[in-house]
Protein backbone atom coordinates (compact mmCIF):
# COMPACT_ATOMS: atom_id res chain seq x y z
CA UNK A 1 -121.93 30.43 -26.24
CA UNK A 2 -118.75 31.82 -28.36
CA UNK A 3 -115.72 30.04 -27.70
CA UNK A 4 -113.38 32.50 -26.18
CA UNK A 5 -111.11 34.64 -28.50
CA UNK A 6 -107.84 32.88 -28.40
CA UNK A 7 -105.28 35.49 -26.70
CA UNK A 8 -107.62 36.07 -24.14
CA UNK A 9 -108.03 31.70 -23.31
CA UNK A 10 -104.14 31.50 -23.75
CA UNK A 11 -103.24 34.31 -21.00
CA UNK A 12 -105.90 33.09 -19.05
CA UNK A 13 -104.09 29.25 -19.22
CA UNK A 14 -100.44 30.72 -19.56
CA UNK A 15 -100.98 32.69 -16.09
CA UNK A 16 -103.29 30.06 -14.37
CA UNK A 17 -100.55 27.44 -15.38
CA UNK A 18 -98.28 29.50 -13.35
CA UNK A 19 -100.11 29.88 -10.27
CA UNK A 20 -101.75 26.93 -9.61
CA UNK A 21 -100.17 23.99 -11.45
CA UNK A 22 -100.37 22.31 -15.17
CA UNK A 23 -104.27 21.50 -14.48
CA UNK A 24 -105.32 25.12 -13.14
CA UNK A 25 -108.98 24.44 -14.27
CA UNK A 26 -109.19 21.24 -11.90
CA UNK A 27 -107.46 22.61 -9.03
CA UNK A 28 -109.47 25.43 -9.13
CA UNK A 29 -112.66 23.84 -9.43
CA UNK A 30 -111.60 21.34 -6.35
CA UNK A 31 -111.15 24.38 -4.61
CA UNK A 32 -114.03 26.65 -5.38
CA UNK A 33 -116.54 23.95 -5.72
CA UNK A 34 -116.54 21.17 -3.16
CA UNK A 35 -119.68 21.73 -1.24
CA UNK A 36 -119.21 21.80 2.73
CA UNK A 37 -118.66 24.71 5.24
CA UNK A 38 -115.95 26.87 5.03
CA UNK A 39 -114.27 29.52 6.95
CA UNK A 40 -115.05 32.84 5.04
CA UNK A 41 -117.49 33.73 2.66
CA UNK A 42 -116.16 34.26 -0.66
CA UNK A 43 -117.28 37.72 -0.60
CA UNK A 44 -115.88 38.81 2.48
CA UNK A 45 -113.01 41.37 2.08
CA UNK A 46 -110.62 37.99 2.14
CA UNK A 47 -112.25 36.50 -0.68
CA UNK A 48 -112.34 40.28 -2.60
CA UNK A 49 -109.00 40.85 -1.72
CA UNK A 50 -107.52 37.36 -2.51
CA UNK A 51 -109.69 36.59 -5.70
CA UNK A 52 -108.34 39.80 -7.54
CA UNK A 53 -105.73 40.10 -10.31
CA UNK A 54 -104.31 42.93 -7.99
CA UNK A 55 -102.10 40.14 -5.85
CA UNK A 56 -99.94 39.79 -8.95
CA UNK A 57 -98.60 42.75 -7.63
CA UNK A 58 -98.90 42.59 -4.20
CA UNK A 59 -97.26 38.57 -4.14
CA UNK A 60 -94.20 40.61 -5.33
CA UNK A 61 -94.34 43.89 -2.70
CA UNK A 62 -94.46 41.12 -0.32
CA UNK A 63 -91.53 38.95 -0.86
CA UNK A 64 -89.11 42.31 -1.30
CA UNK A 65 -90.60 43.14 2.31
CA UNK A 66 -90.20 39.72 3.91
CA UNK A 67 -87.12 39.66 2.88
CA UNK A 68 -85.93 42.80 5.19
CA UNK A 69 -85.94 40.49 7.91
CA UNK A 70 -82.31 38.86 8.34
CA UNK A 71 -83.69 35.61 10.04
CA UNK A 72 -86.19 35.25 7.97
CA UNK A 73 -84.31 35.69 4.59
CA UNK A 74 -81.79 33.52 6.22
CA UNK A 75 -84.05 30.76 6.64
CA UNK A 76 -85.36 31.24 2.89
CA UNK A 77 -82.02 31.15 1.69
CA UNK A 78 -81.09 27.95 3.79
CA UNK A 79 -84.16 26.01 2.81
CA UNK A 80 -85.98 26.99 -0.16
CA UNK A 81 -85.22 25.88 -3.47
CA UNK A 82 -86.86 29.01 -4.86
CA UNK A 83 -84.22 29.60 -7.79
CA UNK A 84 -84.25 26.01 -8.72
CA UNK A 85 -88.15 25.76 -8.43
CA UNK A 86 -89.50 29.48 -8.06
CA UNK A 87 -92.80 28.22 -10.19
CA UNK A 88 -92.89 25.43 -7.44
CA UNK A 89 -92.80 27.38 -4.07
CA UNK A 90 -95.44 29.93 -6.01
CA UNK A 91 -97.97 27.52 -6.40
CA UNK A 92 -97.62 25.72 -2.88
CA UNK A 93 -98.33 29.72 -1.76
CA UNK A 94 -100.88 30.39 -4.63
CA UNK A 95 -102.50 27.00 -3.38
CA UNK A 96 -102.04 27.80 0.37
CA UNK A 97 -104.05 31.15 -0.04
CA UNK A 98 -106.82 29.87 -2.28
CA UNK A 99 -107.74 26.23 0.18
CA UNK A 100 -107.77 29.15 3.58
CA UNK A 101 -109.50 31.44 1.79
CA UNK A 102 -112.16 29.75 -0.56
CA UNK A 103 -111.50 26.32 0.21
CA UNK A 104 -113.55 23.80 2.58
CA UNK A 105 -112.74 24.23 6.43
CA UNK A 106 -111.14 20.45 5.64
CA UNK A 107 -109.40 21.97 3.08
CA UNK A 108 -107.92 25.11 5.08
CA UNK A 109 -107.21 23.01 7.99
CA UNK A 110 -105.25 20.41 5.73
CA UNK A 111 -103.11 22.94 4.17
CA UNK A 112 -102.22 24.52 7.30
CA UNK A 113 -101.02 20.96 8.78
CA UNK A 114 -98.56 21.21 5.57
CA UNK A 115 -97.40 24.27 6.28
CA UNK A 116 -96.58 23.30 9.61
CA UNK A 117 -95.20 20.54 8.94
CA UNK A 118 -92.88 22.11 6.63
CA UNK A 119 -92.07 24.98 9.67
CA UNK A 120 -90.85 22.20 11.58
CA UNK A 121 -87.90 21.00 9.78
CA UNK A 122 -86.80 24.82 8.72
CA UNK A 123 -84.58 25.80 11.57
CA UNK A 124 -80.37 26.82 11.98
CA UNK A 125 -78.07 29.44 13.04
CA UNK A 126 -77.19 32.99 11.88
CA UNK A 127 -73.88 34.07 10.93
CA UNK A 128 -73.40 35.51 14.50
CA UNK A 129 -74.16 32.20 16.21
CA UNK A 130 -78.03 32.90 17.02
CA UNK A 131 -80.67 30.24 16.11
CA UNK A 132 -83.72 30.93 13.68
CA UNK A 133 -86.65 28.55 13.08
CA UNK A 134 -89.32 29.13 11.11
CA UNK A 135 -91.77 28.23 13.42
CA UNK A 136 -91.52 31.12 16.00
CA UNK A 137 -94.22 33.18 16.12
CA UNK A 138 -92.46 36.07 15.98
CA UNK A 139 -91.38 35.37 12.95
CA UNK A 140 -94.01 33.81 11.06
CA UNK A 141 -95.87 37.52 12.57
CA UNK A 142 -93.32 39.26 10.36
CA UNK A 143 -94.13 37.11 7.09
CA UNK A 144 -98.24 37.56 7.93
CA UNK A 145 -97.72 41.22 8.27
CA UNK A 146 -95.61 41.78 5.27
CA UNK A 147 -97.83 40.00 3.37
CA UNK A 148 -101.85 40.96 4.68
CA UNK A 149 -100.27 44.56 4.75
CA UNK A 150 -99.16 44.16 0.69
CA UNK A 151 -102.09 42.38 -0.42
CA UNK A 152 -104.60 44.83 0.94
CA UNK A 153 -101.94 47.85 0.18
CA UNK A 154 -102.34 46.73 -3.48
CA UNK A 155 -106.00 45.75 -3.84
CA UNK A 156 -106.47 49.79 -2.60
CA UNK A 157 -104.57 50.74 -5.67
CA UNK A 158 -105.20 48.21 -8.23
CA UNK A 159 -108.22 46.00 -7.01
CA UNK A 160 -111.54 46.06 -9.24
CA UNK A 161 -113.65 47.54 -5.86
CA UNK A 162 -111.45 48.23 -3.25
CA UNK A 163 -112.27 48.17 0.50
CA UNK A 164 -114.14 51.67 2.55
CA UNK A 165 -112.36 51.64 6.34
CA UNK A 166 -114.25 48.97 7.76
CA UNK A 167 -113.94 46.39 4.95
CA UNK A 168 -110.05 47.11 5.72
CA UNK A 169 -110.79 46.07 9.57
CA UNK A 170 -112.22 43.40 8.71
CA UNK A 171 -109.68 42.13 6.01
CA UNK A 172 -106.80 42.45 8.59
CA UNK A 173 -109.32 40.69 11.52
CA UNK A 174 -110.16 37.35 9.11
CA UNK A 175 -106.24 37.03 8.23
CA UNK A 176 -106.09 36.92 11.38
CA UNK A 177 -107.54 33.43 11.80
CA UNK A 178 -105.76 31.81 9.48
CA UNK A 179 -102.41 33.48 11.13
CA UNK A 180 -103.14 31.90 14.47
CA UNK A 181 -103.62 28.49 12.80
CA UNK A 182 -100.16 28.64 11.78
CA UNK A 183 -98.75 29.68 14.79
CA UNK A 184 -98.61 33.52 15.14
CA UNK A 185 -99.64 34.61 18.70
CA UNK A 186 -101.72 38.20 19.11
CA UNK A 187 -101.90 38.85 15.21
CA UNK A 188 -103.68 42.79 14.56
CA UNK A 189 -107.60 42.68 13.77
CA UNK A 190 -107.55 45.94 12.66
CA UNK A 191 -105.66 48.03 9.63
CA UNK A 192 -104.38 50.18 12.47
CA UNK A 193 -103.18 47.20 14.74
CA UNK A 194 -101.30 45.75 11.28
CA UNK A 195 -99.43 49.39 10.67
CA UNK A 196 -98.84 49.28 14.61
CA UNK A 197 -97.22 46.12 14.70
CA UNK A 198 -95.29 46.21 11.54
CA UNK A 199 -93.92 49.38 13.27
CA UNK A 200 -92.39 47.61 15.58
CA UNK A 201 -90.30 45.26 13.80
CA UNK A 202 -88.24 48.11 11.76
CA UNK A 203 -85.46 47.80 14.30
CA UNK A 204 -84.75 43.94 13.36
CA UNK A 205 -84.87 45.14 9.73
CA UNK A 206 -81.79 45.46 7.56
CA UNK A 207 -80.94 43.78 4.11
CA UNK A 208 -78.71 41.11 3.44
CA UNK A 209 -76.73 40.04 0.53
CA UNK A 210 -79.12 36.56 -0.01
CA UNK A 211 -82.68 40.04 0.71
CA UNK A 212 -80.44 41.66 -2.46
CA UNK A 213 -79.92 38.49 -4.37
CA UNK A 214 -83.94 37.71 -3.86
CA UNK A 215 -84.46 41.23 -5.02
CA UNK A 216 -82.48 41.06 -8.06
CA UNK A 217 -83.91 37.47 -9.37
CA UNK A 218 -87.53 39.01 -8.64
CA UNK A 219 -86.82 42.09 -10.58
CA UNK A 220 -83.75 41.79 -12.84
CA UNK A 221 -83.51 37.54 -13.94
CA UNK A 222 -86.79 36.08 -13.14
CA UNK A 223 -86.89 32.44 -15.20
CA UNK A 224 -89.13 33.76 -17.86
CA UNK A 225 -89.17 33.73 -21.55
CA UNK A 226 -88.72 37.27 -22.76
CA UNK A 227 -91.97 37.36 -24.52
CA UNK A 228 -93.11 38.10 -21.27
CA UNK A 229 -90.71 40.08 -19.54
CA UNK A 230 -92.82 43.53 -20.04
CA UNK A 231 -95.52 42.46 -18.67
CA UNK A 232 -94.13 40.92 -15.70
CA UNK A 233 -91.95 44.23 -15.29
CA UNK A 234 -95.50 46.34 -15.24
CA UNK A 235 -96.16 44.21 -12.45
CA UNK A 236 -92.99 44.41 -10.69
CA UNK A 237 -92.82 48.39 -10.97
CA UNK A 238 -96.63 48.50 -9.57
CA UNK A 239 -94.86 45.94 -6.65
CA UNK A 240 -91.89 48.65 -6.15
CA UNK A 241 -94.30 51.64 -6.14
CA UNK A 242 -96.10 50.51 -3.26
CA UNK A 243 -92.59 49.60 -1.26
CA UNK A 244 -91.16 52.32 1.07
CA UNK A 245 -88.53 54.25 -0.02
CA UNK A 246 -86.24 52.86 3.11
CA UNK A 247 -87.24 49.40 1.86
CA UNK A 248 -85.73 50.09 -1.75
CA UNK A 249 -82.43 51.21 -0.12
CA UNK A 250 -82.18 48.95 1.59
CA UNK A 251 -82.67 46.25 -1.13
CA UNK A 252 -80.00 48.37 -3.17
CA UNK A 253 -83.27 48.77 -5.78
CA UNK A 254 -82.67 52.17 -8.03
CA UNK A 255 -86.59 53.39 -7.75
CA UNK A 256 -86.79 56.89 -7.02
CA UNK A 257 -89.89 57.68 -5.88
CA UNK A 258 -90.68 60.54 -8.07
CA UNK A 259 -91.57 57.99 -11.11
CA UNK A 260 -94.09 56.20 -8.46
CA UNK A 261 -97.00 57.80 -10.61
CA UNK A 262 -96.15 55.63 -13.91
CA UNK A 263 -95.20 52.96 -11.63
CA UNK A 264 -98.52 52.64 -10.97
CA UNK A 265 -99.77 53.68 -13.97
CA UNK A 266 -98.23 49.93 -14.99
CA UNK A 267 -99.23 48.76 -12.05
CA UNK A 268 -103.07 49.94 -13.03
CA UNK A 269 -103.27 48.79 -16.62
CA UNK A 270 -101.34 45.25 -16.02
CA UNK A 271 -104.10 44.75 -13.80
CA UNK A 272 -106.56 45.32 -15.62
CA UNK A 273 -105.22 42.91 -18.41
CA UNK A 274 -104.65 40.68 -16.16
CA UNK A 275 -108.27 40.97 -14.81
CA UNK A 276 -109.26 40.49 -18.07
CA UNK A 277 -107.78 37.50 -18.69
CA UNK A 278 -108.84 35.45 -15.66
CA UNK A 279 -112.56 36.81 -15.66
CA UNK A 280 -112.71 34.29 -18.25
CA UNK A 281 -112.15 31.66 -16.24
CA UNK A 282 -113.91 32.13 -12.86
CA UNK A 283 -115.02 29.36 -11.30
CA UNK A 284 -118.63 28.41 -10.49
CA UNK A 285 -120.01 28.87 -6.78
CA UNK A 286 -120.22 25.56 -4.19
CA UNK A 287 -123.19 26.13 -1.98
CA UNK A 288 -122.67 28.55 0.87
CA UNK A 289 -122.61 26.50 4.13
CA UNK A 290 -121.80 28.50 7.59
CA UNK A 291 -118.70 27.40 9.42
CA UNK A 292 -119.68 25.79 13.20
């Protein structure tokens, strides 16, 4: 076999690097290929969804989304380090999302305990004297909403085969499981229950100054050398297209909606670069072995 051509192997490492640590071959391969049951099949519509280059794109529709929610962003702002160590807190999710989905049930059920864990020393007050703590369920249902609802939103635009109606049910019903391991009581099972209940939360949603500070560092100063910039800025357009137009105001983001089309034009061919890139490197296949 023909070595791979050498832009193609350095994007590969320079993005996998990113993701999932400064050994992304060996993480991945602990992930993917430890044999023993686990709790979806990697070609469900959670392994489609979650395996595709199109969650570049919907990582970043997701945390300008989350981020609407005052007690949430509150809590991020309060606890995270994620300007000191953004590459840090994307991994632990990168890493999070890759054990529940194509990991070992071990594996899934170890990474939630972190998480957890984590949730339990996360807690304060708001400005106006009320409490947050980021293990309430109706909070971490805002963050698993915001986020199933902008990875599936941009694996429909930008995915290599995305999902017909049912495939969409049954996206939202196996996030689902690994939302009530962390906590989140009643989470949707169906595409409809997920617009439904994300509905519901618009009253509690407003932007902050720390949801516009997030929003700028995403789109305007992210800690990247500027070789890179345009690329990451077809991703973040393809992120912006896909984010209401209430959600952009809010956020104080100039996108007018009219330019959506070669937003996701971007959006589209970023993909498919990026797609490119990391077909290179997909990991072998552990024997399938059905979850008890």
């Amino acid at each position: 076999m023909s070595p791979l051509p050498r832009p193609r192997a350095a994007l590969a490492h320079a993005l996998l690097s990113r993701v999932a640590g400064p050994e992304p071959d060996a993480a991945r391969d602990r992930i993917h290929l430890t044999p023993g049951p686990r709790w979806f099949d990697p070609d469900s519509p959670i392994g489609r969804v979650h395996g595709d280059a199109s969650m570049f794109v919907g990582g970043v529709r997701a945390l300008l989304l989350q981020s609407l929610h005052p007690r949430v962003m509150t809590a991020v702002a309060e606890h995270s380090g994620y300007r000191l160590d953004p590459w840090g807190r994307l991994q632990n999710t990168a890493t999070f999302i890759a054990a529940t989905t194509f990991g070992t049930s071990a594996a899934s059920e170890q990474a939630v305990a972190i998480v957890k864990a984590v949730h339990k020393r996360v807690f304060g007050t708001m400005p106006d004297g009320a409490g947050y703590d980021a293990s309430d369920p109706h909070l971490l249902s805002w963050v698993h909403l915001g986020e199933a609802e902008s990875f599936l939103l941009a694996h429909q635009h930008f995915g290599r085969r995305p999902l017909d109606d049912a495939g969409c049910d049954e996206y939202v019903a196996q996030t689902a499981v690994v939302a009530r391991a962390l906590g989140v009581e009643d989470p949707p099972v169906t595409y409809a229950g997920l617009r439904a209940q994300l509905a519901e939360f618009r009253g509690e949603l407003a932007a902050t100054a720390a949801a516009r500070d997030v929003a700028t560092f995403l789109l305007h100063t992210p800690p990247l050398p500027w070789v890179a910039r345009p690329g990451y800025g077809l991703i973040t357009s393809g992120g912006l297209a896909l984010l209401p137009p209430w959600a952009r105001r809010e956020l104080g983001v100039r996108a007018a909606p009219v330019l959506d089309p070669l937003r996701r034009a971007g959006g589209t061919a970023i993909t498919a670069t990026i797609r490119w890139a990391l077909d290179s490197k997909e990991p072998g296949r552990a024997p399938a072995v059905a979850a008890d």
